[in-house]
Protein backbone atom coordinates (compact mmCIF):
# COMPACT_ATOMS: atom_id res chain seq x y z
CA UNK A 1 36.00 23.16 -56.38
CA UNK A 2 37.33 20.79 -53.47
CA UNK A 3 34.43 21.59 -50.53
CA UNK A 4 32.53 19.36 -47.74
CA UNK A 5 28.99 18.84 -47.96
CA UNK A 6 27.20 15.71 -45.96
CA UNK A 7 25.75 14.56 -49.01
CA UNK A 8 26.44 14.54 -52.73
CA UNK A 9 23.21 14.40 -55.03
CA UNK A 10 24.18 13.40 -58.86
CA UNK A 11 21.60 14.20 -61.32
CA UNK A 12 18.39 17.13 -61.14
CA UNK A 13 15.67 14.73 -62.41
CA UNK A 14 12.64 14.43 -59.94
CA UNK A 15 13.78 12.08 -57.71
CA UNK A 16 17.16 14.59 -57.10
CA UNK A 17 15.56 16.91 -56.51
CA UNK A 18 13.21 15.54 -53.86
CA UNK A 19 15.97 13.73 -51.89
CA UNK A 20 17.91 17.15 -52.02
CA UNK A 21 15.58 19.20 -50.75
CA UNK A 22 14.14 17.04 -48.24
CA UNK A 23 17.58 16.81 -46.87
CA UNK A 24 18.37 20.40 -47.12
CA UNK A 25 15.09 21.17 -45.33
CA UNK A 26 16.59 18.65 -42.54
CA UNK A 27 19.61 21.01 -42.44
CA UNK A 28 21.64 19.07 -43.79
CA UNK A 29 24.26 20.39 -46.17
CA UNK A 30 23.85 18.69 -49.73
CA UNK A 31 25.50 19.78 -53.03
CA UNK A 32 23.10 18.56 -56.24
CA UNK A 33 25.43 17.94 -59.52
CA UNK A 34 23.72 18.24 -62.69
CA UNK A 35 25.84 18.06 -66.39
CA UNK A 36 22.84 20.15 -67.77
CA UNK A 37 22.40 24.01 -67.74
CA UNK A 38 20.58 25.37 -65.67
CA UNK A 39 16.97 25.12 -66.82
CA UNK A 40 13.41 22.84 -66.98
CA UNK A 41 12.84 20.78 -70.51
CA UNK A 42 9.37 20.90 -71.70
CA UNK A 43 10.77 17.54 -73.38
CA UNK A 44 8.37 15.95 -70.68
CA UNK A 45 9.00 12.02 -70.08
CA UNK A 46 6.04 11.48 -67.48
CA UNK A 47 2.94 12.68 -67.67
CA UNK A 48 1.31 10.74 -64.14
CA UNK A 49 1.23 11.07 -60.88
CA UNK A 50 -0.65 8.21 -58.58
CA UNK A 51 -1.80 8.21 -55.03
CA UNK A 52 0.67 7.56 -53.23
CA UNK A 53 3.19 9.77 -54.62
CA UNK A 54 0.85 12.08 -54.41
CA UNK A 55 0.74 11.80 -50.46
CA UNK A 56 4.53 11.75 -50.70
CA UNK A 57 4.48 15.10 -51.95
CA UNK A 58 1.74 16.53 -49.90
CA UNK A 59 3.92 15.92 -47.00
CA UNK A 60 6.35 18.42 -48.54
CA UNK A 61 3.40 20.84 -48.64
CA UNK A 62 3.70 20.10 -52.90
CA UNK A 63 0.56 18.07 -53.65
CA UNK A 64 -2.36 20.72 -53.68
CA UNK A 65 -0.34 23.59 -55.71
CA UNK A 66 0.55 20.34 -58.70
CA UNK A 67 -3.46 19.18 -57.81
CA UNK A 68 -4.28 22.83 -59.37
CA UNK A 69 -1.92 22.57 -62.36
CA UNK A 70 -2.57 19.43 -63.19
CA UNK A 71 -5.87 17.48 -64.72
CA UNK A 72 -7.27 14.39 -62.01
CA UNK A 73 -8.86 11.15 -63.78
CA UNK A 74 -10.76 9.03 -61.93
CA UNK A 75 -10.89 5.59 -64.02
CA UNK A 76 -8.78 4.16 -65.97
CA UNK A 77 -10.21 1.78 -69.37
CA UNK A 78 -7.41 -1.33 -69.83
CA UNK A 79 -7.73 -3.50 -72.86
CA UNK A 80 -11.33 -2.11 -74.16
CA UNK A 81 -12.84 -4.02 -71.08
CA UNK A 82 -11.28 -3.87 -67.57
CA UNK A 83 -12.05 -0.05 -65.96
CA UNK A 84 -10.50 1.04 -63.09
CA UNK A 85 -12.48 3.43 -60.90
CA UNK A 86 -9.68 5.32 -58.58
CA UNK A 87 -12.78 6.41 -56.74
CA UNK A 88 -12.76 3.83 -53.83
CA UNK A 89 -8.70 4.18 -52.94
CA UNK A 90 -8.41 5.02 -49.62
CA UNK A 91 -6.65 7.93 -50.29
CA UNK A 92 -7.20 11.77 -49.70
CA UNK A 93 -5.59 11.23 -53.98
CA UNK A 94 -8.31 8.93 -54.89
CA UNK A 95 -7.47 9.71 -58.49
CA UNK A 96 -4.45 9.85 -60.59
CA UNK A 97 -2.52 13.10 -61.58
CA UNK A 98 -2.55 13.79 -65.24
CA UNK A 99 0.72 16.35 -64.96
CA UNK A 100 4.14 16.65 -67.26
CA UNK A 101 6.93 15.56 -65.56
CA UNK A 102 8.36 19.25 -66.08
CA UNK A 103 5.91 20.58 -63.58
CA UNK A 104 6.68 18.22 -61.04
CA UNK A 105 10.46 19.01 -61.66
CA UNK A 106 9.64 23.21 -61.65
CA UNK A 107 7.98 22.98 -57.82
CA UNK A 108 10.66 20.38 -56.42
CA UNK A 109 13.73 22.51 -57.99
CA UNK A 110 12.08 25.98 -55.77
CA UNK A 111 11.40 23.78 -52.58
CA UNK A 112 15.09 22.85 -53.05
CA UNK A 113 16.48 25.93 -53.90
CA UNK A 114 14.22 27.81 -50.78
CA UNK A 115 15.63 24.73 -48.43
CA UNK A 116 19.57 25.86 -49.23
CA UNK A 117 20.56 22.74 -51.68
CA UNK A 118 23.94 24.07 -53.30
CA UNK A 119 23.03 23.00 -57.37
CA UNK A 120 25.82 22.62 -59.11
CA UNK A 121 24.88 23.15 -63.25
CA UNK A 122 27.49 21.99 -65.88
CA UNK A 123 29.22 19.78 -63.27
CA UNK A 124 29.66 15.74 -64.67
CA UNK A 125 31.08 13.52 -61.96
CA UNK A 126 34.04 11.66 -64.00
CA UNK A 127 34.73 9.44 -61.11
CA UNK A 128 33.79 7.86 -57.25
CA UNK A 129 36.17 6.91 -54.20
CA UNK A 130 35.34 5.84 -50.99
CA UNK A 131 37.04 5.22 -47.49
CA UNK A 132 36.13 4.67 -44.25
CA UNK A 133 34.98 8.41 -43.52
CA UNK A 134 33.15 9.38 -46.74
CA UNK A 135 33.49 9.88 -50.34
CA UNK A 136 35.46 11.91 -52.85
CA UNK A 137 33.74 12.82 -56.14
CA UNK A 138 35.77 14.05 -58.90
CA UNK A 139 33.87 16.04 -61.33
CA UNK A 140 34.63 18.33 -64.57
CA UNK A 141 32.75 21.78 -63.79
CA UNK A 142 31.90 24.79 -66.41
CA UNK A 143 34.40 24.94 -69.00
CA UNK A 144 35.99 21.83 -68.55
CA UNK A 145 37.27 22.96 -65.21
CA UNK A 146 38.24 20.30 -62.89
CA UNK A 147 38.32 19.21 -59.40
CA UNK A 148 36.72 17.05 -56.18
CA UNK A 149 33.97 17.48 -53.99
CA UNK A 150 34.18 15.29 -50.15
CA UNK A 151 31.08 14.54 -48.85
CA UNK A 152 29.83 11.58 -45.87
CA UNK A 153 27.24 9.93 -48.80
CA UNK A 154 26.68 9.80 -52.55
CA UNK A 155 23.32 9.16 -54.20
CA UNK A 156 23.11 8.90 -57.99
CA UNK A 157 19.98 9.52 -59.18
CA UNK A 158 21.05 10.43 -62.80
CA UNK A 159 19.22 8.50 -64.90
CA UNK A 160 19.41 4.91 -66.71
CA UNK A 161 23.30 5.99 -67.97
CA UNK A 162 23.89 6.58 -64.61
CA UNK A 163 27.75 7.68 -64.15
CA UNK A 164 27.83 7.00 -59.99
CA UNK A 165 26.47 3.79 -60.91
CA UNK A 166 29.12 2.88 -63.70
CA UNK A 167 31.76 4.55 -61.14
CA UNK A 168 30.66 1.87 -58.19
CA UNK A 169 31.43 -0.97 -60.74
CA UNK A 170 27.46 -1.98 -60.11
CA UNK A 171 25.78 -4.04 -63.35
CA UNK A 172 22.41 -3.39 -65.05
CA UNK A 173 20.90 -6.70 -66.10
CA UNK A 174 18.21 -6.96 -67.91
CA UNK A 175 17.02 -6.06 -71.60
CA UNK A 176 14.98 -3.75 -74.19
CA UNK A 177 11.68 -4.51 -74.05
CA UNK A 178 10.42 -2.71 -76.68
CA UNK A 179 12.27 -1.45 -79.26
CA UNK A 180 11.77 1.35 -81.77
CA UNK A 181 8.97 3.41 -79.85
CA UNK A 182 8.07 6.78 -81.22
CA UNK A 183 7.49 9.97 -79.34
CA UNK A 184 6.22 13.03 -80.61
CA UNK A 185 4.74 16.56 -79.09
CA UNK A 186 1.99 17.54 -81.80
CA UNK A 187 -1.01 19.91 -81.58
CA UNK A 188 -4.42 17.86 -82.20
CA UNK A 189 -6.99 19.53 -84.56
CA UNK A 190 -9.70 17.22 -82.76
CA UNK A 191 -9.88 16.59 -78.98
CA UNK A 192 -9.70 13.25 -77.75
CA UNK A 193 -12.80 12.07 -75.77
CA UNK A 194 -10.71 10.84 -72.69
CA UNK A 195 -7.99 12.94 -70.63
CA UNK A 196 -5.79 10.02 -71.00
CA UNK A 197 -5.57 7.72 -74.49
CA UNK A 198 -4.47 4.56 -74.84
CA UNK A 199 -5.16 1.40 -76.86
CA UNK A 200 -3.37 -1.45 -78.47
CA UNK A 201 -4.38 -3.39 -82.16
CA UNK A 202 -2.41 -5.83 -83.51
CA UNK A 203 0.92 -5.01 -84.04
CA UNK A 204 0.27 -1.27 -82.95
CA UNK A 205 -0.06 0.72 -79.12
CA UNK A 206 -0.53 4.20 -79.10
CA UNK A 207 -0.72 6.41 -75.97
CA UNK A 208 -2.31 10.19 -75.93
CA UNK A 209 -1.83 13.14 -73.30
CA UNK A 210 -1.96 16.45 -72.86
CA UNK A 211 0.83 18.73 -71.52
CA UNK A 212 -1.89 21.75 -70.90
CA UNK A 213 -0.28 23.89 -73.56
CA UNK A 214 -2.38 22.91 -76.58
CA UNK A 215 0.29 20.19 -77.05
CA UNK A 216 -0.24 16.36 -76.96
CA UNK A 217 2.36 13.75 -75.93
CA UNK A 218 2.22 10.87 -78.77
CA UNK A 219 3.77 7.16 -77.52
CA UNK A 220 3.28 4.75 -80.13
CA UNK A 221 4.70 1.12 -81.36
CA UNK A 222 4.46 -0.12 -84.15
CA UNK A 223 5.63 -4.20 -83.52
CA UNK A 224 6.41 -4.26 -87.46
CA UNK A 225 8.28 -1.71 -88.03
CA UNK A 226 11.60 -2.86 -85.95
CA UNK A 227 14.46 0.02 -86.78
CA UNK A 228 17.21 1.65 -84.75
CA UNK A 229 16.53 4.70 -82.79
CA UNK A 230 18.42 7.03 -85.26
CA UNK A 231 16.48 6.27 -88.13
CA UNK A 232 14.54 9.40 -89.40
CA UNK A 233 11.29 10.01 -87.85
CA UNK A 234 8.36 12.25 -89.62
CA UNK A 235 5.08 13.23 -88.64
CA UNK A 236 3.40 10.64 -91.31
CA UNK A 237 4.75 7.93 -89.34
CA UNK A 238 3.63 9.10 -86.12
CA UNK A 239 0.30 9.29 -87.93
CA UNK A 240 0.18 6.03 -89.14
CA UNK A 241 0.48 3.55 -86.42
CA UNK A 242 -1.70 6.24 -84.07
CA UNK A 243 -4.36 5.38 -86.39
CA UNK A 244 -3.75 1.72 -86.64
CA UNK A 245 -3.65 1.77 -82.74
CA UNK A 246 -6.78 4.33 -81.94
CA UNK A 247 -8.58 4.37 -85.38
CA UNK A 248 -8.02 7.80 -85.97
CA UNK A 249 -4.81 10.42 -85.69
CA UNK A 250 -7.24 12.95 -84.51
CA UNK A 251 -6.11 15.83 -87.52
CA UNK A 252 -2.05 15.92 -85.80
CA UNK A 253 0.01 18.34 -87.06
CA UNK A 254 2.69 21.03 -85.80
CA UNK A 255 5.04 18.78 -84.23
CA UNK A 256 7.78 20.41 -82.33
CA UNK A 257 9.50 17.82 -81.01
CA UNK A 258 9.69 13.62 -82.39
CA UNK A 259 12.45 10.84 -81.37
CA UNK A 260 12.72 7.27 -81.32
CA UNK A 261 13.52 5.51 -78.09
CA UNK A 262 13.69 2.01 -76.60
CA UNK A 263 12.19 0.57 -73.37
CA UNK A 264 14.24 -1.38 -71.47
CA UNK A 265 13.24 -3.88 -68.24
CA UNK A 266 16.50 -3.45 -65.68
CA UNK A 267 17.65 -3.25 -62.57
CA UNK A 268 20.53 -2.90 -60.04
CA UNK A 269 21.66 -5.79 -57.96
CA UNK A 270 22.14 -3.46 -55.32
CA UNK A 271 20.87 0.15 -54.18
CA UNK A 272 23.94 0.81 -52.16
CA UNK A 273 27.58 0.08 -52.24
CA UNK A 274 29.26 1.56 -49.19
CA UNK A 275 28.52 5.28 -48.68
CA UNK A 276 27.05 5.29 -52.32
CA UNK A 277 23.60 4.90 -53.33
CA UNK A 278 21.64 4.58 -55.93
CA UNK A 279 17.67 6.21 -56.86
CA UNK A 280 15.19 6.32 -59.60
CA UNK A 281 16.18 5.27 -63.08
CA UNK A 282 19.82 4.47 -61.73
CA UNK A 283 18.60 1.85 -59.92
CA UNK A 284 15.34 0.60 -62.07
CA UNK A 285 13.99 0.89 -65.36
CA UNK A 286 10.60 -0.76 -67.08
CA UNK A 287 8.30 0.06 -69.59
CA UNK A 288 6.12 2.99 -69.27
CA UNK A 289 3.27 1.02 -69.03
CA UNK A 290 1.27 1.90 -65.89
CA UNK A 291 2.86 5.50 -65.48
CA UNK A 292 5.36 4.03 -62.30
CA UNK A 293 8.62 5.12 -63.36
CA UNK A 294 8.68 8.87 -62.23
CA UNK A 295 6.46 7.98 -59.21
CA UNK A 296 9.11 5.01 -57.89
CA UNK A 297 11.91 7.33 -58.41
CA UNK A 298 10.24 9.80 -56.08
CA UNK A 299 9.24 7.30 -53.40
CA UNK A 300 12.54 5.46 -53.77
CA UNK A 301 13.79 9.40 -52.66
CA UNK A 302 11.43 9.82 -49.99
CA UNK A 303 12.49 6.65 -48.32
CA UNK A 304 16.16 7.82 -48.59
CA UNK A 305 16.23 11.22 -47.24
CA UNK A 306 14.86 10.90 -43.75
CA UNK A 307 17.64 8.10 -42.94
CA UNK A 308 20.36 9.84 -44.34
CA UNK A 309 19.72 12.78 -42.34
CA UNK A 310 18.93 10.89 -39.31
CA UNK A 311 22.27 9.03 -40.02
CA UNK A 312 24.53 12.35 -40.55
CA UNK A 313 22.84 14.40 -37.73
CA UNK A 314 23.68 11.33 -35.19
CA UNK A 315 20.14 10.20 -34.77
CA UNK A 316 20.54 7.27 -35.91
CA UNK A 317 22.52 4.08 -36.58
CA UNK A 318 24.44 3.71 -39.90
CA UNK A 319 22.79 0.58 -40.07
CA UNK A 320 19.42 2.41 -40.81
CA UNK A 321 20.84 2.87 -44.23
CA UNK A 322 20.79 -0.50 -44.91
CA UNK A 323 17.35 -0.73 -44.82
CA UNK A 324 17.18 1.04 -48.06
CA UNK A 325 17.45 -1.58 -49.95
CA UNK A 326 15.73 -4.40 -47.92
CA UNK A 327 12.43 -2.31 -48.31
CA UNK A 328 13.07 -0.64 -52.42
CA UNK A 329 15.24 -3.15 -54.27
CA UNK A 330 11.81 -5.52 -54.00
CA UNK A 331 9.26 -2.53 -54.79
CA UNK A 332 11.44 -1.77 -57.72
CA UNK A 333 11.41 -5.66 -58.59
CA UNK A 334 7.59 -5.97 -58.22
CA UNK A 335 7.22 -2.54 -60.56
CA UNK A 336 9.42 -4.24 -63.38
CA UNK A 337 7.04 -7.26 -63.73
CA UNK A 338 3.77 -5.30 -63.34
CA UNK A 339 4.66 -2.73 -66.37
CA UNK A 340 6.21 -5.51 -68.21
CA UNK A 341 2.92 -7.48 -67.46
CA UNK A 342 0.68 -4.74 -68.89
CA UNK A 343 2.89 -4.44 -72.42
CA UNK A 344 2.64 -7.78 -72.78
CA UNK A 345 -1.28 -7.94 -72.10
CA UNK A 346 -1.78 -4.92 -74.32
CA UNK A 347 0.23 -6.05 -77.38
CA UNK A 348 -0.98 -9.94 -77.32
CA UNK A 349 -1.47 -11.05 -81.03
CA UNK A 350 -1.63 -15.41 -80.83
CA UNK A 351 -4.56 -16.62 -79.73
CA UNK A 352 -3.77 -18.29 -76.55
CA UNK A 353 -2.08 -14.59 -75.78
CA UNK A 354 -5.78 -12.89 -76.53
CA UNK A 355 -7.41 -15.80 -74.51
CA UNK A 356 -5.15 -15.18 -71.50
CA UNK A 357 -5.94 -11.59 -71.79
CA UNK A 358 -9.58 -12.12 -71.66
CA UNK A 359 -9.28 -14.45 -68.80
CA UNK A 360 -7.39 -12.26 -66.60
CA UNK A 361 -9.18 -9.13 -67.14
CA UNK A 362 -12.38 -10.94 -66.28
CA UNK A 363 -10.77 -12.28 -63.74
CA UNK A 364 -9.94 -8.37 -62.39
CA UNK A 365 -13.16 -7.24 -63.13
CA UNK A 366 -14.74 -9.98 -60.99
CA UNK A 367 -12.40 -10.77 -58.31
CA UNK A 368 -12.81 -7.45 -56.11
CA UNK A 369 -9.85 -8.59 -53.94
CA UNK A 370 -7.51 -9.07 -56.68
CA UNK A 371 -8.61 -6.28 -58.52
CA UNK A 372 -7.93 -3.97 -55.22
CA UNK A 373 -4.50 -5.93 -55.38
CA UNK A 374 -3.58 -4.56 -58.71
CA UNK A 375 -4.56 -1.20 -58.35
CA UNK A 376 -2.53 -1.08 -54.97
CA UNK A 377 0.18 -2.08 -56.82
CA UNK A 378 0.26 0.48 -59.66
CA UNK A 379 -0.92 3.31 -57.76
CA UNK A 380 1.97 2.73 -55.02
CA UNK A 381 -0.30 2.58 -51.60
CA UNK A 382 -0.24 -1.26 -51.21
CA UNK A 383 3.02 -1.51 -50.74
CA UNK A 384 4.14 -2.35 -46.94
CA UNK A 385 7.59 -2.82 -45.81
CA UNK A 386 9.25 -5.60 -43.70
CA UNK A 387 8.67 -5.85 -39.99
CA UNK A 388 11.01 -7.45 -37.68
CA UNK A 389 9.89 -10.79 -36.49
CA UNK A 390 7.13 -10.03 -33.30
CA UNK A 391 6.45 -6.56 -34.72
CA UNK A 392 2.79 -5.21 -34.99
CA UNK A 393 0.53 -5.82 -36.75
CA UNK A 394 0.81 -2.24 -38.32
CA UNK A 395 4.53 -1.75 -38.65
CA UNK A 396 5.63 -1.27 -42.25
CA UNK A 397 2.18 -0.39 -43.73
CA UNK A 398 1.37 2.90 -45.29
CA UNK A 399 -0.77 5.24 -43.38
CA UNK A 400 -3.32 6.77 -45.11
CA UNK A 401 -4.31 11.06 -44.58
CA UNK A 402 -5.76 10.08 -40.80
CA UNK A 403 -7.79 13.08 -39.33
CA UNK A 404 -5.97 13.86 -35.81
CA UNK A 405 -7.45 15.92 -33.45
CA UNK A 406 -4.94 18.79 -34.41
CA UNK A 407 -5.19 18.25 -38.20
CA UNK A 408 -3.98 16.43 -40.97
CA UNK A 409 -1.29 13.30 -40.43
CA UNK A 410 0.59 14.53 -43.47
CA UNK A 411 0.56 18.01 -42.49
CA UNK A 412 2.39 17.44 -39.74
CA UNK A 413 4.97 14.97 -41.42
CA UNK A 414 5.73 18.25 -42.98
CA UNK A 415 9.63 19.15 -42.66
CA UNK A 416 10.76 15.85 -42.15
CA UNK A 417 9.30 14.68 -38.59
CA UNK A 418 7.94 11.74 -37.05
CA UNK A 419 4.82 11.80 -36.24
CA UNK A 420 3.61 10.29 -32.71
CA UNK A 421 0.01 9.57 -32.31
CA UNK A 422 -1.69 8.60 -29.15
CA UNK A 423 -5.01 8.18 -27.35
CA UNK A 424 -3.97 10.28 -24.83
CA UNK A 425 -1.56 13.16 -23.86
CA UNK A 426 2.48 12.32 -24.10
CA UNK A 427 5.15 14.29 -23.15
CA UNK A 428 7.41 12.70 -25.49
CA UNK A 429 8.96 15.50 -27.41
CA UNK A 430 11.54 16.28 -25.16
CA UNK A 431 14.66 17.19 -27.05
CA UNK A 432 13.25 16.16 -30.59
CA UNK A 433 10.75 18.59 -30.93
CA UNK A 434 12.74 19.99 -34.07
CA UNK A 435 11.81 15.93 -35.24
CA UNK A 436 9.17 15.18 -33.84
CA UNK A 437 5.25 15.97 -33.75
CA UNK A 438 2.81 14.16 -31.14
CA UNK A 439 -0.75 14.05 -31.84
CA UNK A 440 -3.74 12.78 -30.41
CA UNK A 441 -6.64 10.50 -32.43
CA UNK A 442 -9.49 12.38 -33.47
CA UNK A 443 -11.75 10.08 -32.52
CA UNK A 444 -11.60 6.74 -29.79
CA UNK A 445 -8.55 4.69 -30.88
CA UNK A 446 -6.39 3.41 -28.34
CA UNK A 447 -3.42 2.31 -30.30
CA UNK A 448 -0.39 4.49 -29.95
CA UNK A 449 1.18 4.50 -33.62
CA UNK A 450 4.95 6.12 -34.08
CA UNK A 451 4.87 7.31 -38.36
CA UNK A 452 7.78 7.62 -40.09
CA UNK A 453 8.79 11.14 -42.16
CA UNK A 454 7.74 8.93 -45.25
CA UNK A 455 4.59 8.20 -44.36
CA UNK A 456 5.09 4.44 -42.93
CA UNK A 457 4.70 2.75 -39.35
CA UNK A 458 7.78 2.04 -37.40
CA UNK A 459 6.35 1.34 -34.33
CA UNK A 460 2.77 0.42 -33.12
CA UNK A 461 1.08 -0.79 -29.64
CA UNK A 462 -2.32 -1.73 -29.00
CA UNK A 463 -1.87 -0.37 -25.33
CA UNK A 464 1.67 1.37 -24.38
CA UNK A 465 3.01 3.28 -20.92
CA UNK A 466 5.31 6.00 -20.85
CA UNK A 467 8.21 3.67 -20.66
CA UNK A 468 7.08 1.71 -23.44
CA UNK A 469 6.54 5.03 -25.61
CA UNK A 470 9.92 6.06 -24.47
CA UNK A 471 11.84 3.64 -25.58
CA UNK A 472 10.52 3.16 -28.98
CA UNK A 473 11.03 6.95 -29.68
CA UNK A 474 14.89 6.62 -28.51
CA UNK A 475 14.87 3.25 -31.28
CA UNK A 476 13.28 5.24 -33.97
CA UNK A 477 13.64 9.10 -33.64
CA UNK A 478 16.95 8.99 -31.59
């Protein structure tokens, strides 16, 4: 089993997948390691996709086939009196994605296996070392067989028991949330009103939606009823706090699937040790509130993959790597307290808790500003990265779907590139035209904008020469 790849991917959850196929589609070689067989659960964890994930994956050429699969909502109803209209994002997504995680997974898992990723099923890594020229996995294959893999990088991105974080000696502070959560996949003899259900009573939270199968996703807590997660579950249960959460259990029955589980708020201290990083749930986890843990994962992925394979094709500094974590590590942060914020909103029981509640959502449903804040936040497009000190304006925001005089801007971040746009014509391809695109403004702007694969400025200039242009490109694209 000893081989060389560039890259080692550890786990085939969505955020895997995405990294591996964005760098196999780079041409860079990249094994993916997954313990599992081969094959997609319909044990769904996720059910949402937001904007900005949403543009992630419609630079991958994903977004409109999972737009036609999945359901859209427009609004969202918080605490029986703050709504949400997703109408006004500035987003070509101006809606979120009701989707099971298992589709998302099915259409990144072809892209990956089209682009050349080398999956590896039954394979568990069993340990991690590193040297100065790359790193040497060992791993227990099919049967129990072992042996090593040697790659230039490592990413785990298997899960919240990750084994490439354990193997990098890296903690996971932090602490259950909520405990003793139910799940359940149940047919519904009555059909909720809304596309998405959710509301919170007392002691009791309850969450409804649909996988598209005649199948509903059941989340409910039940504050009172505190017991480990291998206590026996039964369908009663599940009926009971639904009802004490949402009034009614709309008629469940058929359940073909229930668990308990518990939420827990952590994170890494770090996203990378050496040539070893660290994605998704192996580097965060948070309550589900909000829908943001599938949809960081996969923008934690998408930040990755371009600078990894700028970094192994020689494009690029290894010190591009390090800007990982200087631009995730606080996105994940910020995603911990807004999903722990919204739990503890929803389940407030005192009176000073219900009081605070009442203020604040007023205060969202008022405060345009704030509320445009909050929705930026959850929905993933008002994040911007760090600029160097003197930078522009621009540099580090997200740019939106733009309409260039050729197209699309996210059509032609497609296959990994750069994107150049400029209020005039630019002969600066040159050699990179394999990674990078140069377009021209649809309409009268005269700032020259370089876009990152992911969707982000790295360079911007109200009025630039060809030497100015020039040089930036040689910084950023190489």
């Amino acid at each position: 089993m000893k081989t060389q790849h560039s890259v080692i991917v550890v786990g085939s959850g969505p955020a895997g997948l995405l990294l591996a196929g964005d760098l196999a589609t780079a041409g860079v070689p990249v094994a993916l390691l997954e313990k599992r067989p081969q094959r997609i659960s319909n044990l769904s964890r996720a059910f949402v996709l937001h904007a900005r994930t949403l543009e992630q994956l419609d630079a991958r050429g994903l977004a409109d086939g999972l737009e036609s699969v999945g359901r859209p909502l427009d609004s969202l109803r918080l605490f029986g009196r703050l709504t949400i209209e997703l109408g006004t994002l500035r987003s070509r997504f101006n809606h979120l994605l009701v989707i099971p995680q298992y589709e998302v997974e099915k259409a990144l898992q072809r892209r990956a296996a089209e682009a050349g990723v080398d999956f590896r099923y039954e394979t568990e890594l069993t340990g991690l070392a590193q040297d100065a020229d790359g790193v040497t996995a060992e791993v227990r294959g099919p049967g129990g067989t072992a042996g090593s893999l040697r790659a230039a990088y490592v990413v785990g991105a298997d899960g919240m028991r990750s084994a490439v974080r354990d193997a990098i000696g890296l903690p996971f502070p932090g602490r259950s949330a909520i405990r003793s959560v139910v799940l359940a996949d149940v047919r519904l003899a009555e059909e909720p009103e809304n596309l998405l259900t959710v509301n919170a009573v007392g002691d009791a939270f309850a969450f409804l939606a649909p996988f598209g199968d005649g199948y509903y996703r059941v989340i409910a807590w039940n504050r009172a009823r505190d017991v480990p997660d291998g206590e026996p579950l039964d369908l009663d249960e599940v009926k009971e706090v639904t009802r004490l959460a949402l009034g009614r259990d709309f008629g469940m029955y058929d359940a073909r699937w229930m668990s308990r589980f518990h939420s827990d708020e952590r994170q890494a201290p770090a996203y990378r040790v050496g040539r070893v990083f660290l994605a998704g749930d192996a580097a965060h986890v948070h309550t589900p509130a909000g829908g943001q843990g599938m949809n960081t994962g996969l923008q934690d992925a998408a930040n990755l993959s371009w600078k990894l394979a700028a970094v192994v094709q020689g494009h690029a500094e290894a010190a591009l790597l390090d800007s990982y974590q200087a631009e995730r590590h606080p996105v994940g942060r910020a995603v911990l307290r807004s999903s722990g914020g919204i739990v503890r909103l929803a389940m407030a029981k005192r009176p000073w808790e219900l009081a605070l509640r009442a203020a604040l959502t007023t205060f969202l449903d008022t405060v345009g500003p704030a509320r445009r804040k909050a929705v930026g936040q959850i929905t993933g497009i008002g994040y911007r990265y760090p600029a160097p000190r003197g930078a522009h304006r621009l540099t580090g925001t997200r740019v939106p779907d733009l309409a260039l005089e050729g197209g699309r801007l996210y059509e032609s971040l497609r296959g990994g590139r750069f994107v150049l746009i400029t209020p005039e014509a630019c002969e600066g391809q040159g050699t990179r035209k394999d990674r990078l695109a140069v377009e021209h403004w649809a309409g009268d702007r005269r700032t020259t904008v370089l876009v990152r694969p992911d969707g982000y400025v790295a360079w911007a200039a109200d009025s630039a020469d060809a030497t100015r242009i020039e040089d930036a490109l040689t910084r950023h694209v190489g």
